[in-house]
N, C-alpha and C. Protein backbone atom coordinates (compact mmCIF):
# COMPACT_ATOMS: atom_id res chain seq x y z
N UNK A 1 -6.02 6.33 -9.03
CA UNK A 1 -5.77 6.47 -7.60
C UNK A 1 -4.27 6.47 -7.30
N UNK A 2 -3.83 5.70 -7.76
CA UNK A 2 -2.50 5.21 -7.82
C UNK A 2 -1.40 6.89 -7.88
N UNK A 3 -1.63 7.40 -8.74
CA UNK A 3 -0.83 8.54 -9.56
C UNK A 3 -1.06 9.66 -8.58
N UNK A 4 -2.32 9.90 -7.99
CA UNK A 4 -2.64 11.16 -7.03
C UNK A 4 -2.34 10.80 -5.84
N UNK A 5 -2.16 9.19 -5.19
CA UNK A 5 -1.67 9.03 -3.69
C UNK A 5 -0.29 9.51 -3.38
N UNK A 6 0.16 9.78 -4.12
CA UNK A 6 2.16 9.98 -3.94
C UNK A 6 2.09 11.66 -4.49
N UNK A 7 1.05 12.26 -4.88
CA UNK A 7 1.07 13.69 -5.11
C UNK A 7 1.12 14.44 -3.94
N UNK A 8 0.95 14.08 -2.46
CA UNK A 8 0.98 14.84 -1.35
C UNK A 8 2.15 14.64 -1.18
N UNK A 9 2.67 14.00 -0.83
CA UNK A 9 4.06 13.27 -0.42
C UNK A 9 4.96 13.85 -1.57
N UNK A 10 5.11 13.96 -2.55
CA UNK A 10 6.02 14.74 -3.26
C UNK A 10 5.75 16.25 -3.52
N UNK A 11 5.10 16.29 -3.00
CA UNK A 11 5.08 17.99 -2.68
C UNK A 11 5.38 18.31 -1.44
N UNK A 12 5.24 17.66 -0.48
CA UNK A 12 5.24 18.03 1.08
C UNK A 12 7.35 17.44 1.04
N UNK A 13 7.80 16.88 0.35
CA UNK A 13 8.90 16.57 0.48
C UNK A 13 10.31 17.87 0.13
N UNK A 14 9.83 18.29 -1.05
CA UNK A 14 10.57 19.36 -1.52
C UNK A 14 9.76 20.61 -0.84
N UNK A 15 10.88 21.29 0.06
CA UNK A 15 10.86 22.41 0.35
C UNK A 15 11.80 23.60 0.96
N UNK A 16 11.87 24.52 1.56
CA UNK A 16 12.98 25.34 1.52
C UNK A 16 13.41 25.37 3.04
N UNK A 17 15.17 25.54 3.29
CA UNK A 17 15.10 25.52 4.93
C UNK A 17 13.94 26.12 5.57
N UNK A 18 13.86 27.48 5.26
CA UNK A 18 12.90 28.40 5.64
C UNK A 18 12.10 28.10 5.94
N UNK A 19 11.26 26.86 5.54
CA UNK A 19 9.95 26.73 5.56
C UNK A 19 9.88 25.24 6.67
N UNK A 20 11.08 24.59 7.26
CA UNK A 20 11.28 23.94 8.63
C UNK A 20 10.18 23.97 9.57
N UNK A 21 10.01 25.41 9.85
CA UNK A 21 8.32 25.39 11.10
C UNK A 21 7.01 24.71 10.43
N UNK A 22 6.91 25.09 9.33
CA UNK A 22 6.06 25.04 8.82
C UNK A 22 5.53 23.13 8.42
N UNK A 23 6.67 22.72 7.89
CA UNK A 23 6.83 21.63 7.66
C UNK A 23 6.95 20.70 9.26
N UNK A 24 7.72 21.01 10.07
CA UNK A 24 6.83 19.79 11.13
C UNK A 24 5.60 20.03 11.76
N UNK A 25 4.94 20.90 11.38
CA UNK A 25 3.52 21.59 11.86
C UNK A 25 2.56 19.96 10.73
N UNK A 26 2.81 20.61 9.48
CA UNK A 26 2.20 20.09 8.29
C UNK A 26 2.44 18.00 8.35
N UNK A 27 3.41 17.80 8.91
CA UNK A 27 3.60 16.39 8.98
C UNK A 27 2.79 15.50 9.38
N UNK A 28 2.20 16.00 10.84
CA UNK A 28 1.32 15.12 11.47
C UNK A 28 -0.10 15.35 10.29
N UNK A 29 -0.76 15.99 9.69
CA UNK A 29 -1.32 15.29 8.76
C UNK A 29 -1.08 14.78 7.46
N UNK A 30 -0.09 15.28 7.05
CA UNK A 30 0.35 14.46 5.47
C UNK A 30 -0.07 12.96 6.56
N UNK A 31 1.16 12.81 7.31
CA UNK A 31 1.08 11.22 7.83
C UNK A 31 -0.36 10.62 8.13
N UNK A 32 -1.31 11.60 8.91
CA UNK A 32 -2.88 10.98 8.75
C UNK A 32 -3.40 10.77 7.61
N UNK A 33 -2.78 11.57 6.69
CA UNK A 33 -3.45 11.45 5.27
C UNK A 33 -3.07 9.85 4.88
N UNK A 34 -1.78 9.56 5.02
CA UNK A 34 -1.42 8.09 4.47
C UNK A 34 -1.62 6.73 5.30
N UNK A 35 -2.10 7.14 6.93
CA UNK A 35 -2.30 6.41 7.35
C UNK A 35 -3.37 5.43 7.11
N UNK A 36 -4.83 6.93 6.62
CA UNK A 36 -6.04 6.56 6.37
C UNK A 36 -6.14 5.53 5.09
N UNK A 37 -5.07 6.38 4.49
CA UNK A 37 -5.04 5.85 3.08
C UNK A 37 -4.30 3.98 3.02
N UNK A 38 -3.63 3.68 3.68
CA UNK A 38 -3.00 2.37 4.43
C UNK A 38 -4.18 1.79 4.47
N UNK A 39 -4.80 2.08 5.55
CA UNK A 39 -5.77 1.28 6.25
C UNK A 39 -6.92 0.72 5.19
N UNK A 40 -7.16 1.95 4.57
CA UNK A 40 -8.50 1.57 3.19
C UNK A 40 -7.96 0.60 2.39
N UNK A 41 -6.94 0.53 1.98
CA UNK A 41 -5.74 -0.18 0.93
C UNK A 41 -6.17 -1.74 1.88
N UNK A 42 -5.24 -1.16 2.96
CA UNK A 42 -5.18 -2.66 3.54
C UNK A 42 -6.84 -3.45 3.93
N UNK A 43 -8.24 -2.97 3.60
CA UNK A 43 -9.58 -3.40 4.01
C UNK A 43 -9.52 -4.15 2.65
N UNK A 44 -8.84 -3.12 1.43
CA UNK A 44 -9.52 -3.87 -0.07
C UNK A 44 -8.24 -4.81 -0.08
N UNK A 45 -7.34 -4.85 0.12
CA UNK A 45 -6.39 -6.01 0.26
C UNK A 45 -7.04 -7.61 0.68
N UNK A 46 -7.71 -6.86 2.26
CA UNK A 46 -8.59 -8.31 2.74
C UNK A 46 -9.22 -9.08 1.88
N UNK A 47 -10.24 -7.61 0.95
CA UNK A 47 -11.16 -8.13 0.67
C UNK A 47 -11.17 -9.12 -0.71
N UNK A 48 -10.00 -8.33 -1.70
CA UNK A 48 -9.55 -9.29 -2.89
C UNK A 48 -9.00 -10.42 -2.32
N UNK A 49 -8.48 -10.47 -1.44
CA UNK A 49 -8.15 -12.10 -0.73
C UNK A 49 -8.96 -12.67 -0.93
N UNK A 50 -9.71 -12.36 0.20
CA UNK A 50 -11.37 -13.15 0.42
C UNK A 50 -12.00 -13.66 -0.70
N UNK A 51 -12.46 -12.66 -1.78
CA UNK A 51 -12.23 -13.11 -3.16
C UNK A 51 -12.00 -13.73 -3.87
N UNK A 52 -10.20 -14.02 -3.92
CA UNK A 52 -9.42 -14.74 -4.42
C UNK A 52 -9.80 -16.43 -4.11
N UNK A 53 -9.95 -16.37 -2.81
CA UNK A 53 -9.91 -17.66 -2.15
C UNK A 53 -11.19 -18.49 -2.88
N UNK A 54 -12.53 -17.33 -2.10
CA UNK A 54 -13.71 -17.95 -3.05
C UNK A 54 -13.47 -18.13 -4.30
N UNK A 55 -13.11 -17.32 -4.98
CA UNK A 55 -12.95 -17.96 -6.73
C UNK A 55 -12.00 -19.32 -6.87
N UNK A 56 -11.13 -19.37 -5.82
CA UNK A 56 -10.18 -20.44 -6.07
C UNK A 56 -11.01 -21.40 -5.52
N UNK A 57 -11.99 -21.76 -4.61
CA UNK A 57 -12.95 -23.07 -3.98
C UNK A 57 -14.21 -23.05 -5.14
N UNK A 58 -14.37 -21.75 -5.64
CA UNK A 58 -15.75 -21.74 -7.06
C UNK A 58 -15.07 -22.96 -8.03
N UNK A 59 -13.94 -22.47 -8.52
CA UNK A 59 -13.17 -23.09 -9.71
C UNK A 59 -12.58 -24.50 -9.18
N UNK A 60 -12.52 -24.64 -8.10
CA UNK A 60 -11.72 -25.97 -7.85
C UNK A 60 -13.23 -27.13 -7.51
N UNK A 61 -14.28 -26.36 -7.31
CA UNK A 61 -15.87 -27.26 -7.61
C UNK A 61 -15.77 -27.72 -8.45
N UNK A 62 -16.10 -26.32 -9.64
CA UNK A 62 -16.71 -26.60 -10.84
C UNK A 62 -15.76 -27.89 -11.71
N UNK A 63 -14.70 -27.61 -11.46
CA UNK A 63 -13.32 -28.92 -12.38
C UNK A 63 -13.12 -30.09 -11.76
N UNK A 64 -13.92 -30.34 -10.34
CA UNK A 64 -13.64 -31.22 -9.62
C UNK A 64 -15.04 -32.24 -10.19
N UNK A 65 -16.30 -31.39 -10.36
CA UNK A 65 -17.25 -31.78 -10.22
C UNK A 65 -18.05 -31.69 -11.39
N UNK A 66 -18.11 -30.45 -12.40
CA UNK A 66 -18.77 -30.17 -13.03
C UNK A 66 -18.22 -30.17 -14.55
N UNK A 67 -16.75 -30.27 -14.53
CA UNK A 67 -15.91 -30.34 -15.94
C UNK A 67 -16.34 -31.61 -16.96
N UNK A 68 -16.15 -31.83 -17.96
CA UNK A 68 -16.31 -32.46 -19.23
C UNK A 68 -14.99 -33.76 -19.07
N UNK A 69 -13.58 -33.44 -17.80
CA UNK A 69 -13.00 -34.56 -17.78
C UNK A 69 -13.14 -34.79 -16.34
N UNK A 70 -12.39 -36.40 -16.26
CA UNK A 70 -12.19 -36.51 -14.53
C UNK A 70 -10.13 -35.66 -14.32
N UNK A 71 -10.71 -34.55 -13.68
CA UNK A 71 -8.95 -34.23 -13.52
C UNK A 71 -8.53 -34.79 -12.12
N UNK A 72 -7.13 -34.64 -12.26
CA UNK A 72 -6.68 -34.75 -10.57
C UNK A 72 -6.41 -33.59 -9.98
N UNK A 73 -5.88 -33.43 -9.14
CA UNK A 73 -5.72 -32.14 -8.09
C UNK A 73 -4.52 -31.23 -8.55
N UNK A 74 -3.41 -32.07 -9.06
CA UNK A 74 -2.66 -30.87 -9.52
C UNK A 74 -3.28 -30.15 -11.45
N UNK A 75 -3.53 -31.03 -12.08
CA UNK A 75 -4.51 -30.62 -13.36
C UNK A 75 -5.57 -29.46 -13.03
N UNK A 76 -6.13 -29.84 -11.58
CA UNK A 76 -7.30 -29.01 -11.35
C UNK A 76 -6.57 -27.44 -11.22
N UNK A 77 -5.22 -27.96 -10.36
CA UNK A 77 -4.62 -26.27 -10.05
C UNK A 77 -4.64 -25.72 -10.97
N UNK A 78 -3.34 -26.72 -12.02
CA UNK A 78 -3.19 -25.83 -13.40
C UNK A 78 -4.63 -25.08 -14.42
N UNK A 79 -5.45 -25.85 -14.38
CA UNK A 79 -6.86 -24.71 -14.76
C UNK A 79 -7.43 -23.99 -14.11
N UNK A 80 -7.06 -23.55 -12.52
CA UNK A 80 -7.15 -22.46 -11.85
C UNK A 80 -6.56 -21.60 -12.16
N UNK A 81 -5.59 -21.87 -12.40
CA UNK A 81 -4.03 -20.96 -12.22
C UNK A 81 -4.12 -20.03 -14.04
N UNK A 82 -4.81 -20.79 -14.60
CA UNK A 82 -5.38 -19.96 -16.52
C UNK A 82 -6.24 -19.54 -16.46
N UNK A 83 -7.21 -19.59 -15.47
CA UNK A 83 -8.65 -19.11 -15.52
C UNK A 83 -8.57 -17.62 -15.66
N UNK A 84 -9.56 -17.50 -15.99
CA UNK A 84 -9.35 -16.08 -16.89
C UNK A 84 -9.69 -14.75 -15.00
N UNK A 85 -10.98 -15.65 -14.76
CA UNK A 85 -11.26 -14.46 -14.05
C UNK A 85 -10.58 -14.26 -12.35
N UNK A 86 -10.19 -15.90 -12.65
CA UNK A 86 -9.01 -16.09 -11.21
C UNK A 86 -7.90 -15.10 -11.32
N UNK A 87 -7.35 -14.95 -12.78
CA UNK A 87 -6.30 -14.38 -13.00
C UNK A 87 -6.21 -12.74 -12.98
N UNK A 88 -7.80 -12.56 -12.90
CA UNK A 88 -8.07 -11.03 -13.16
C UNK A 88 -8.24 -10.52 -11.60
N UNK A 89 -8.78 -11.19 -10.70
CA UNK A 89 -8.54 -11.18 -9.62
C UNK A 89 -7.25 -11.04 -8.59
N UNK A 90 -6.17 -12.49 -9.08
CA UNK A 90 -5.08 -12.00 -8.59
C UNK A 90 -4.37 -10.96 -8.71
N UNK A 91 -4.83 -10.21 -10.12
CA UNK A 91 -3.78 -9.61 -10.81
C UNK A 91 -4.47 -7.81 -9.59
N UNK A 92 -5.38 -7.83 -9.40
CA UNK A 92 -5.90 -6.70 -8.96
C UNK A 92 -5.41 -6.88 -6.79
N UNK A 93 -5.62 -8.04 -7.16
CA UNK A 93 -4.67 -8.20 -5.52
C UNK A 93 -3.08 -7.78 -4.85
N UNK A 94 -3.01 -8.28 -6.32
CA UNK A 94 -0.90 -8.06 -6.40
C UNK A 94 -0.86 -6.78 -6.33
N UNK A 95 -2.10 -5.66 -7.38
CA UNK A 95 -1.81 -4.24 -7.50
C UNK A 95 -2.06 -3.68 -6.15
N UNK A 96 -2.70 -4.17 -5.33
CA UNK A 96 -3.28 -3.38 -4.14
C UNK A 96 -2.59 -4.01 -3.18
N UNK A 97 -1.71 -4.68 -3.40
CA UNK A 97 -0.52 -5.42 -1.88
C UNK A 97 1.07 -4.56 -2.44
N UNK A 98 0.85 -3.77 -3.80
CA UNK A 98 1.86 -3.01 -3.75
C UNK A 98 1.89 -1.98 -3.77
N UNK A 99 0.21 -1.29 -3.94
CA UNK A 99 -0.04 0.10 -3.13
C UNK A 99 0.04 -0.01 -1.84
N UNK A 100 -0.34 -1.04 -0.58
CA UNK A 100 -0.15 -1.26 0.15
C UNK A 100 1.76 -1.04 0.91
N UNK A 101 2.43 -1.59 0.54
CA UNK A 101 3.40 -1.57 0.69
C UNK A 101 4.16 -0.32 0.10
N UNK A 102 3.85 0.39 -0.63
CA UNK A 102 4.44 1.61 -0.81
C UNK A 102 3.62 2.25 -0.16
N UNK A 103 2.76 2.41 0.15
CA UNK A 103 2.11 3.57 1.73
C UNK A 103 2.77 3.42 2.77
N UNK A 104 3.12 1.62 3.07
CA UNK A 104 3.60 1.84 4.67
C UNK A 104 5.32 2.40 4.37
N UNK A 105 6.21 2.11 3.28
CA UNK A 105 7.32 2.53 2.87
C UNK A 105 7.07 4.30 3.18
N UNK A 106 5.82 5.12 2.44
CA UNK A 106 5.75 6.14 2.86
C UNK A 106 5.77 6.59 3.94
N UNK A 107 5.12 6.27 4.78
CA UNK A 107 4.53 6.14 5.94
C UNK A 107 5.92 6.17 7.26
N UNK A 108 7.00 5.22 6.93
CA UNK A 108 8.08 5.29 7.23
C UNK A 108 9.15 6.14 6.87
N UNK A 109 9.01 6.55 5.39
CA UNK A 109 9.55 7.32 5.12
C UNK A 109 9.41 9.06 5.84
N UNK A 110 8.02 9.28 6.24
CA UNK A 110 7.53 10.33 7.07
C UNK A 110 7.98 10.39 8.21
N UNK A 111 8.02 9.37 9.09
CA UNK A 111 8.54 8.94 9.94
C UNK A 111 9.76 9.69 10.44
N UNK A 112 10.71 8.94 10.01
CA UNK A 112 11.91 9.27 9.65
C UNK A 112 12.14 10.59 9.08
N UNK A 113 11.57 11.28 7.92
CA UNK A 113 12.12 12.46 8.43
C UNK A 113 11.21 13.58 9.42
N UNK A 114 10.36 13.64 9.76
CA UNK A 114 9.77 14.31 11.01
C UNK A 114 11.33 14.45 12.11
N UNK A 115 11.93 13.24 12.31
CA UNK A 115 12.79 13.24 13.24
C UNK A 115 14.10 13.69 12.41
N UNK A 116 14.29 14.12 11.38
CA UNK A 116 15.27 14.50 10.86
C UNK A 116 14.83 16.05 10.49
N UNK A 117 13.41 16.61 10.42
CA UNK A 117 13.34 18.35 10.51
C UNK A 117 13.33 18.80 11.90
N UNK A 118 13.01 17.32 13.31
CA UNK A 118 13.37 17.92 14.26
C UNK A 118 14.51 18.41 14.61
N UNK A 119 15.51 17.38 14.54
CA UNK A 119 16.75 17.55 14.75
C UNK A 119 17.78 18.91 14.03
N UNK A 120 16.97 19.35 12.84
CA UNK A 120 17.85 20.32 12.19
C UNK A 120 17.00 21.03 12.71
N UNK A 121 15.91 21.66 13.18
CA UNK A 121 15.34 22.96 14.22
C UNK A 121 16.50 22.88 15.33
N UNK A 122 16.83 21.78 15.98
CA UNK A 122 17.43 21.96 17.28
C UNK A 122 18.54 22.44 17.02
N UNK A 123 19.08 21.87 16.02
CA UNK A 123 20.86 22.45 15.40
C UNK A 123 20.87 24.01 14.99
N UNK A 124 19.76 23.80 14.69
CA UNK A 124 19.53 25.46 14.10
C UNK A 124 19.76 26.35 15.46
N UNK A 125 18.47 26.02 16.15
CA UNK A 125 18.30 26.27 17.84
C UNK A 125 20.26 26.34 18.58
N UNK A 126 20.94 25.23 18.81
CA UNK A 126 22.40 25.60 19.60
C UNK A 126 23.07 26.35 18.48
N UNK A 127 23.13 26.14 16.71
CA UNK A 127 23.82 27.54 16.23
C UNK A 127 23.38 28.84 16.78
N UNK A 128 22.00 29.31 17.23
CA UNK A 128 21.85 30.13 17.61
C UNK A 128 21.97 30.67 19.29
N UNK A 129 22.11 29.67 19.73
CA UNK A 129 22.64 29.50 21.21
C UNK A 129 21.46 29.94 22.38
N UNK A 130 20.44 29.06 21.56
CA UNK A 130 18.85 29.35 22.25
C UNK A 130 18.78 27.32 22.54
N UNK A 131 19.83 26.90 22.66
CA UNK A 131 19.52 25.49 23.05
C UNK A 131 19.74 25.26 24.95
């Protein structure tokens, strides 16, 4: 997923003056494209949270209650914090809070130049003395 989300966006980036009309026409959906794509990111973001949390109250039971020693609360962290499937969890959270954050970076990045192919139409526009 990762490798094909940034394939619109680097194609829609490189292109020729010439092709200026064309390109702020084309913007307003690249940008829907990444917005949608944000938003889905940011639902599975919630949802590995949500996740996260439960596995972290599963595992802080089972060592509190169900382990082979009596631990204390910071012992209990530290065998959260190794658990295999806690760790497989976070690790898929971190990946999707930094797809996250490089969409909205995109997202801004679109932004920004929309208002920078406007501005060179208009320049274009008083060189030609149709401003």
């Amino acid at each position: 997923m990762e490798e094909k989300l940034f394939e619109k966006y680097n194609e829609f980036i490189i292109f020729e003056l010439k092709d200026i009309d064309r390109k702020l026409i084309e913007i307003n959906g690249v940008v829907g494209y990444y917005q949608s794509a944000f938003f889905t990111l940011k639902k599975k973001f919630d949802l590995y949270s949500i996740k996260l949390d439960r596995k972290w109250q599963e595992k802080y039971l089972y060592y509190k209650n169900e382990f082979n020693f009596n631990l204390n609360n910071t012992e209990i962290k530290q065998f959260i914090e190794k658990d295999a499937e806690y760790l497989d969890l976070k690790e898929s959270l971190q990946k999707v809070k930094t797809l996250v954050e490089q969409v909205e970076l995109t997202l801004k990045g679109l932004d920004s130049m929309g208002w920078q192919l406007k501005t060179l139409v208009d320049w274009e526009k008083f060189k030609q003395g149709n401003y």
